[in-house]
C-alpha atoms as a PDB file:
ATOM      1  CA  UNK A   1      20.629-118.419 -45.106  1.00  0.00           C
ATOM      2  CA  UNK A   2      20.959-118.849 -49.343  1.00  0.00           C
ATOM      3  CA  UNK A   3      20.779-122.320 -49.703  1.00  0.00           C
ATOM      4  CA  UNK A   4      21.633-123.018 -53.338  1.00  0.00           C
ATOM      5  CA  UNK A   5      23.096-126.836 -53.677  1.00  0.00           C
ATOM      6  CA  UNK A   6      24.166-125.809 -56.924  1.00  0.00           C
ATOM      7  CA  UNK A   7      26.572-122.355 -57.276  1.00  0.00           C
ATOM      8  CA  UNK A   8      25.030-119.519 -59.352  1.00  0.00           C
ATOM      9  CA  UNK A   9      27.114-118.805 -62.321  1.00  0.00           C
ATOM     10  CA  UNK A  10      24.788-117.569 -64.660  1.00  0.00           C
ATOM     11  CA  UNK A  11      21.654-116.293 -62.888  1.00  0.00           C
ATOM     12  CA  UNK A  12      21.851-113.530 -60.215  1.00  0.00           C
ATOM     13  CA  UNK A  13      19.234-111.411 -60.420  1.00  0.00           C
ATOM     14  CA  UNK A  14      15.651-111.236 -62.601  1.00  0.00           C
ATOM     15  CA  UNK A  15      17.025-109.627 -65.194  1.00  0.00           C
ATOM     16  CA  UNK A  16      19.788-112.626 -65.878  1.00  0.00           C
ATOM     17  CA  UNK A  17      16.696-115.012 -65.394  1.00  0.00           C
ATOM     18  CA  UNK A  18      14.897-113.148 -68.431  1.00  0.00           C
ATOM     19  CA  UNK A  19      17.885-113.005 -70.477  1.00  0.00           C
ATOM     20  CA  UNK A  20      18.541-116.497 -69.978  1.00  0.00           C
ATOM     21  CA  UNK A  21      14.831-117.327 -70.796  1.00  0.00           C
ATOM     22  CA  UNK A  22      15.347-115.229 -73.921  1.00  0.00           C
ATOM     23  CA  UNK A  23      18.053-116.924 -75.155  1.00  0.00           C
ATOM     24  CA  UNK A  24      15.961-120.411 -74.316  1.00  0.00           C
ATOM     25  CA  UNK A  25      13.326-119.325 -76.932  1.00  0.00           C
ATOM     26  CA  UNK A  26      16.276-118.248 -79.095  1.00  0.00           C
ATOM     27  CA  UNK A  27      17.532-121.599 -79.220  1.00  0.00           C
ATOM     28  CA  UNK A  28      14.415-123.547 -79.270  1.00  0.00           C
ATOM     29  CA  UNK A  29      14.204-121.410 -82.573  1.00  0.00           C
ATOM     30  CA  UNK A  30      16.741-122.730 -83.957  1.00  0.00           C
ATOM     31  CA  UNK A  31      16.158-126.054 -82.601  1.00  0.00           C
ATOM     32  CA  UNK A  32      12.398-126.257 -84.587  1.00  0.00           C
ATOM     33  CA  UNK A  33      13.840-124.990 -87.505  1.00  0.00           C
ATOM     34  CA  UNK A  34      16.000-127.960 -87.567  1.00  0.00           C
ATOM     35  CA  UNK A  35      13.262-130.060 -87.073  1.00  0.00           C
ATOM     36  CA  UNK A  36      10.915-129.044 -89.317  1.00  0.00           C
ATOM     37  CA  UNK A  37      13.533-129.095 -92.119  1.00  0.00           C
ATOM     38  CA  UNK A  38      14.074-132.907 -91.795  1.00  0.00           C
ATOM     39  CA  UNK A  39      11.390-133.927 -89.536  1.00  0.00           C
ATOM     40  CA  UNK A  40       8.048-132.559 -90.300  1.00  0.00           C
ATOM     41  CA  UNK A  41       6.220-134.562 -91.825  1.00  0.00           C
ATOM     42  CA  UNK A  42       6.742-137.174 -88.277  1.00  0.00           C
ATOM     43  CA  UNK A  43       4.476-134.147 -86.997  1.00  0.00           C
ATOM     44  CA  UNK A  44       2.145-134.180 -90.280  1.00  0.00           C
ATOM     45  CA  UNK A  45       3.277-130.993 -90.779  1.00  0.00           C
ATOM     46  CA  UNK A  46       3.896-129.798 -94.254  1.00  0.00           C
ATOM     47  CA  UNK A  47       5.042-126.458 -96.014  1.00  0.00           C
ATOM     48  CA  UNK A  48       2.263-124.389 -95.481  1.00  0.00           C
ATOM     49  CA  UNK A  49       2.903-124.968 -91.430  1.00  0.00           C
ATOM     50  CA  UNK A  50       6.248-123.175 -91.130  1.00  0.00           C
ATOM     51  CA  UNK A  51       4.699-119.893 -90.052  1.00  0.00           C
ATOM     52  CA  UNK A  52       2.271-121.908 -87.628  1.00  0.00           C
ATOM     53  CA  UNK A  53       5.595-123.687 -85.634  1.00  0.00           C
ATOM     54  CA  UNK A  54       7.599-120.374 -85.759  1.00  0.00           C
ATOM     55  CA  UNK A  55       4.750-118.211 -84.259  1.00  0.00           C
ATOM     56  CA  UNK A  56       4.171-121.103 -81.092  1.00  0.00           C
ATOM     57  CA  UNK A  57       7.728-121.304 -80.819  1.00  0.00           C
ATOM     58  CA  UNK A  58       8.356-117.189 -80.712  1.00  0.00           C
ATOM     59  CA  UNK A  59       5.211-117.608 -77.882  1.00  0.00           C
ATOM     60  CA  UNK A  60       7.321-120.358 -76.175  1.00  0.00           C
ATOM     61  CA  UNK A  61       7.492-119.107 -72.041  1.00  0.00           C
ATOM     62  CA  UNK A  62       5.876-115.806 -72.477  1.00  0.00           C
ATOM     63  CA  UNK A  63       5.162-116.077 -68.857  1.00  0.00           C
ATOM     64  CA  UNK A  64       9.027-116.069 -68.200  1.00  0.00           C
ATOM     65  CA  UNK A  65       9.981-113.223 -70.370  1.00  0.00           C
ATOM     66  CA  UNK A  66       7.226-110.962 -70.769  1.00  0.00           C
ATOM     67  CA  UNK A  67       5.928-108.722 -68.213  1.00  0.00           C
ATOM     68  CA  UNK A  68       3.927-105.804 -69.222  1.00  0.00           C
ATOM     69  CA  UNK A  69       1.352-104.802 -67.645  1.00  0.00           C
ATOM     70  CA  UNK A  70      -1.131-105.667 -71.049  1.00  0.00           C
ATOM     71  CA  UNK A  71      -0.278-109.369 -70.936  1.00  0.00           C
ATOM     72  CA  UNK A  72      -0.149-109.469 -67.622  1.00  0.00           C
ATOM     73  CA  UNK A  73      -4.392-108.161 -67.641  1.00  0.00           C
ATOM     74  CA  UNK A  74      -4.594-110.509 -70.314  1.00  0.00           C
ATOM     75  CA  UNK A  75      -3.143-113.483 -69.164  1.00  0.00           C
ATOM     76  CA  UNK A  76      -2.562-113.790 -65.717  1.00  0.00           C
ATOM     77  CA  UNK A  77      -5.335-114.768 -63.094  1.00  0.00           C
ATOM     78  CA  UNK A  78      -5.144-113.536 -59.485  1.00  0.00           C
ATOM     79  CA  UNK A  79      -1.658-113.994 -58.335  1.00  0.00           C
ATOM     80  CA  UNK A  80      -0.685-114.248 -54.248  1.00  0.00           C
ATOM     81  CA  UNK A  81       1.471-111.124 -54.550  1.00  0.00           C
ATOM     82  CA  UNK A  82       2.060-108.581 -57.165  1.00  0.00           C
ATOM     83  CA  UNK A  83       5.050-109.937 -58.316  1.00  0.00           C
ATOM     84  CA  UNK A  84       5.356-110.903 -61.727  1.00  0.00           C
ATOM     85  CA  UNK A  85       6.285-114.219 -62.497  1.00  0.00           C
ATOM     86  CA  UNK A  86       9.741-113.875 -63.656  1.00  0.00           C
ATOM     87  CA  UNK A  87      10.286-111.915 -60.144  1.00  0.00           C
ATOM     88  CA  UNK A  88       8.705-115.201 -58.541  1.00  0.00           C
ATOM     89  CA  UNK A  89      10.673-117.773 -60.105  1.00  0.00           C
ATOM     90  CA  UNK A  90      13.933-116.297 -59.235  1.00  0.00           C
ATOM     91  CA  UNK A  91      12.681-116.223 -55.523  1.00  0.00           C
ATOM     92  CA  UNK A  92      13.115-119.741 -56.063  1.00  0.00           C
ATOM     93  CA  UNK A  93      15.562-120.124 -58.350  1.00  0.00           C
ATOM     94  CA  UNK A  94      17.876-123.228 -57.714  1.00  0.00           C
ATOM     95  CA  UNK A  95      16.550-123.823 -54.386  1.00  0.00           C
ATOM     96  CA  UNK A  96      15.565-127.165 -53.922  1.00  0.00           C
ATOM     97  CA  UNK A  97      14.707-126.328 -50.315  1.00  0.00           C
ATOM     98  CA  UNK A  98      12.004-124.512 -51.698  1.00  0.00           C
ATOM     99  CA  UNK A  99      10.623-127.257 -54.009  1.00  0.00           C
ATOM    100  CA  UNK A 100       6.821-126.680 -52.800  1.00  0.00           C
ATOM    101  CA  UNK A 101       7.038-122.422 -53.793  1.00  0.00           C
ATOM    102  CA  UNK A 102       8.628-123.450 -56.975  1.00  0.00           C
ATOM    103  CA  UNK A 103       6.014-125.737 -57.843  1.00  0.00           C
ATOM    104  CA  UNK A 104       3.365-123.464 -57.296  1.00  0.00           C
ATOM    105  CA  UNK A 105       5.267-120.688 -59.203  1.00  0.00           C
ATOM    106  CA  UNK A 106       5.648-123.734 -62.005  1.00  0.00           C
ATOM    107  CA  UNK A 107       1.808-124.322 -62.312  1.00  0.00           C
ATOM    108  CA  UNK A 108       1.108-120.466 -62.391  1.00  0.00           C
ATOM    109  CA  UNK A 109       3.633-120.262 -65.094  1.00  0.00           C
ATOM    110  CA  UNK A 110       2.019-123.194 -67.094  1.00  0.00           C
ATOM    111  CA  UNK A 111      -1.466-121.861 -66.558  1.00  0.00           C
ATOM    112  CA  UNK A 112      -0.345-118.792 -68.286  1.00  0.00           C
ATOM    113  CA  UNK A 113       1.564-120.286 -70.960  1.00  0.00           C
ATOM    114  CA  UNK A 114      -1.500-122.454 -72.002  1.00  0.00           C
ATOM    115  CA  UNK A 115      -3.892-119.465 -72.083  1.00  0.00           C
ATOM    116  CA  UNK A 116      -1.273-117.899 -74.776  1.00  0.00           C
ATOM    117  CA  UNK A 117      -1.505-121.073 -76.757  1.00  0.00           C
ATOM    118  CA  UNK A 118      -5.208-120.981 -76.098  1.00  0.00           C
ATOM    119  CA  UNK A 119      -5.984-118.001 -77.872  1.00  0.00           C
ATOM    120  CA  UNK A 120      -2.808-118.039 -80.606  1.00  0.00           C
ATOM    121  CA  UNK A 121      -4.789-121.585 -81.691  1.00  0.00           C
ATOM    122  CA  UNK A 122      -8.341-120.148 -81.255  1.00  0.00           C
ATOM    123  CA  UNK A 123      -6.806-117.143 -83.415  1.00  0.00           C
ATOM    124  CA  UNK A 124      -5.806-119.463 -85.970  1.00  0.00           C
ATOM    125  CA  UNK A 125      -8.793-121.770 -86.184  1.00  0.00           C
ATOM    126  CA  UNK A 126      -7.352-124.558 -84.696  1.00  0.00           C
ATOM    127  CA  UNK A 127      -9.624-125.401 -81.774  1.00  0.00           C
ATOM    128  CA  UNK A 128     -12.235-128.358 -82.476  1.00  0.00           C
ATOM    129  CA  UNK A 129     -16.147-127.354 -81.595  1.00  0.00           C
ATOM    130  CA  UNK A 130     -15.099-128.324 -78.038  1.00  0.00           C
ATOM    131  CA  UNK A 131     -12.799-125.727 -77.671  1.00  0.00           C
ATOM    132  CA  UNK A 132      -9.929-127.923 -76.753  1.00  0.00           C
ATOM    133  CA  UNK A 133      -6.770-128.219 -79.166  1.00  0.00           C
ATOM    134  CA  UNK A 134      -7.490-129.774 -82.480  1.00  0.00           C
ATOM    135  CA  UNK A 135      -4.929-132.581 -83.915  1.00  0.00           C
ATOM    136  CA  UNK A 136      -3.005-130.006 -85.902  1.00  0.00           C
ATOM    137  CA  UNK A 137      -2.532-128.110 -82.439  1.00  0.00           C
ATOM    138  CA  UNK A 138      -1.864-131.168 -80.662  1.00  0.00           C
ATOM    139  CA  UNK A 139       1.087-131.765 -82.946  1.00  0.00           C
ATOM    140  CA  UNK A 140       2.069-128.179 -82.628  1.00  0.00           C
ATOM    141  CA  UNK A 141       2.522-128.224 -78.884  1.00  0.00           C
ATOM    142  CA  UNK A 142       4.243-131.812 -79.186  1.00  0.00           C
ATOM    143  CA  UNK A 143       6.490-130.105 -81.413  1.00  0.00           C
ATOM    144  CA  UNK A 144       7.174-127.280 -78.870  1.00  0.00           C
ATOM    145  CA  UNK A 145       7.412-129.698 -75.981  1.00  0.00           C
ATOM    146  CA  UNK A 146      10.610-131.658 -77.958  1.00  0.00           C
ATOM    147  CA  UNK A 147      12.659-128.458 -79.172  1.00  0.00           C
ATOM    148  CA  UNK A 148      12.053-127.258 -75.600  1.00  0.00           C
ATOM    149  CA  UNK A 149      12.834-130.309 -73.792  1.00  0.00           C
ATOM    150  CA  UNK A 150      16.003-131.071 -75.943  1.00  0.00           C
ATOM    151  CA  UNK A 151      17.353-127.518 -75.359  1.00  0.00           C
ATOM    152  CA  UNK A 152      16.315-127.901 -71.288  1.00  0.00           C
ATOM    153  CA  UNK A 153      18.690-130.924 -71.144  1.00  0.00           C
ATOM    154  CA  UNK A 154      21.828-129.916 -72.902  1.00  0.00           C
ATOM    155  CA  UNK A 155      21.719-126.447 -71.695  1.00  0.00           C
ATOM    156  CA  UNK A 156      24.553-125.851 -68.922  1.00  0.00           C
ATOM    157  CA  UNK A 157      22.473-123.153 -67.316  1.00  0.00           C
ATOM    158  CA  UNK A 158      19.276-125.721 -66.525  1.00  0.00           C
ATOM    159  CA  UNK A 159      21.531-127.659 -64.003  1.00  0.00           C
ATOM    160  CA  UNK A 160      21.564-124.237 -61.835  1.00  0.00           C
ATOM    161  CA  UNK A 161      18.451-123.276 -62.532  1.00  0.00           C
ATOM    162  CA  UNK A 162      16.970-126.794 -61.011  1.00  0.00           C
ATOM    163  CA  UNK A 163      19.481-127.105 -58.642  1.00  0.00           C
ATOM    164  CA  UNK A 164      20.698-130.488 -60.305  1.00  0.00           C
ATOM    165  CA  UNK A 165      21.776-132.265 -63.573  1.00  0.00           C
ATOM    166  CA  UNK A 166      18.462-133.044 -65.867  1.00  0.00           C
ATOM    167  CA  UNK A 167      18.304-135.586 -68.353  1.00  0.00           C
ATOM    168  CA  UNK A 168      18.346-135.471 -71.811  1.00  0.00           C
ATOM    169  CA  UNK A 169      15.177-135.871 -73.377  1.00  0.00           C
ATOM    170  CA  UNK A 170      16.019-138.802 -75.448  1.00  0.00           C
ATOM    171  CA  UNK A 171      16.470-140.554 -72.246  1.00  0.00           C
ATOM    172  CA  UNK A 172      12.436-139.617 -70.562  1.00  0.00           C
ATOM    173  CA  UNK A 173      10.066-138.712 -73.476  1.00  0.00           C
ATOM    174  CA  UNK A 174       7.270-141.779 -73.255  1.00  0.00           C
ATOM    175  CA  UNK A 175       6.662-141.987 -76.792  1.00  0.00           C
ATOM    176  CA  UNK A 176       9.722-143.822 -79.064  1.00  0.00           C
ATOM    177  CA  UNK A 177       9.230-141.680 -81.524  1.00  0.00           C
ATOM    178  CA  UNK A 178       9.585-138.544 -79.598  1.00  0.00           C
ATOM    179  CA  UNK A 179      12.692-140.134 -78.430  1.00  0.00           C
ATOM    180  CA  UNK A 180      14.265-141.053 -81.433  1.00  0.00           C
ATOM    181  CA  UNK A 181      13.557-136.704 -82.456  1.00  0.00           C
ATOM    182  CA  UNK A 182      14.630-135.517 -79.685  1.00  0.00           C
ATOM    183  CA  UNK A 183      18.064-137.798 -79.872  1.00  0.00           C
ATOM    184  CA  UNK A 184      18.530-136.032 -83.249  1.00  0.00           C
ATOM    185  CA  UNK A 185      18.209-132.855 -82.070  1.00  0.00           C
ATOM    186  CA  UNK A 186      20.362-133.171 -79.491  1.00  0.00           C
ATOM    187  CA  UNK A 187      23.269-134.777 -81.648  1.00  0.00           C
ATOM    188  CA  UNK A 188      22.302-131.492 -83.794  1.00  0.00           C
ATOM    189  CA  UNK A 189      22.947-129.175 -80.325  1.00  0.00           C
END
């Protein structure tokens, strides 16, 4: 038996999942451009680092929305099934009676999604001699984290997806300042 606590309104099938994921990165688009206008510098970000945020922000849940076969050599790692990722998390899609599948699907997903950011930053120089992010990355992906949390709190289709309300970022982030961001941004939404 479907078990959904929640009803599906949006999402009914993979393709609704992608479009939905699509118009995620959309709006976390829009949400860093905000941002970066008044904001940037709380990231140390200046002029110059437009380009930088918009190209991590158009990578922004790759694993959700893109499923060819080249990123899939590229960036995925031996998967239980064939099934693409997108096909996997809508196997699980607002079931919370299926919390354990979707959590494994969830660390698959964010395995992938921190390989792209891997090589974008190794791409762009900005990996220290470790090979681990460098500061400027750092503030990149804490960048990315706030326009994507922000727009995962106010957006009426999250609640389905999850299978229950989430809360606004301003409410969870740990650090005060991320807070006080991600408060404007949502009075921006």
């Amino acid at each position: 038996a479907f078990t959904d606590e929640v009803p599906r309104r949006y999402v009914n099938s993979v393709v609704d999942l992608v479009a939905h994921m699509h118009a995620h990165i959309d709006r976390t688009l829009a949400l860093s451009e905000y941002l970066f206008e008044h904001h940037a510098a709380a990231f140390g970000f200046d002029s110059a680092d437009r380009n930088l945020v918009k190209d991590l922000i158009h990578l922004h849940d790759q694993s959700k929305v893109n499923s060819s076969k080249l990123f899939q050599q590229k960036f995925y790692r031996p998967q239980p099934d064939s099934r693409t990722i997108p096909e996997r998390l809508f196997e699980v899609y607002g079931r919370q009676d299926l919390l354990s599948q979707r959590n494994a699907v969830v660390r698959d997903l964010n395995a992938i999604d921190q390989r792209v950011a891997q090589v974008y930053f190794e791409r762009k120089g900005l990996l220290g001699a470790d090979g681990e992010p460098n500061a400027k990355a750092r503030s990149l992906l804490r960048f990315e984290k706030i326009v994507d949390l922000v727009d995962r709190g106010m957006d009426p289709v999250a609640r389905e997806e999850f299978g229950r309300p989430l809360l606004r970022a301003s409410a969870y982030l740990p650090d005060a300042t991320d807070r006080k961001l991600a408060a404007k941004l949502e009075d921006y939404y």
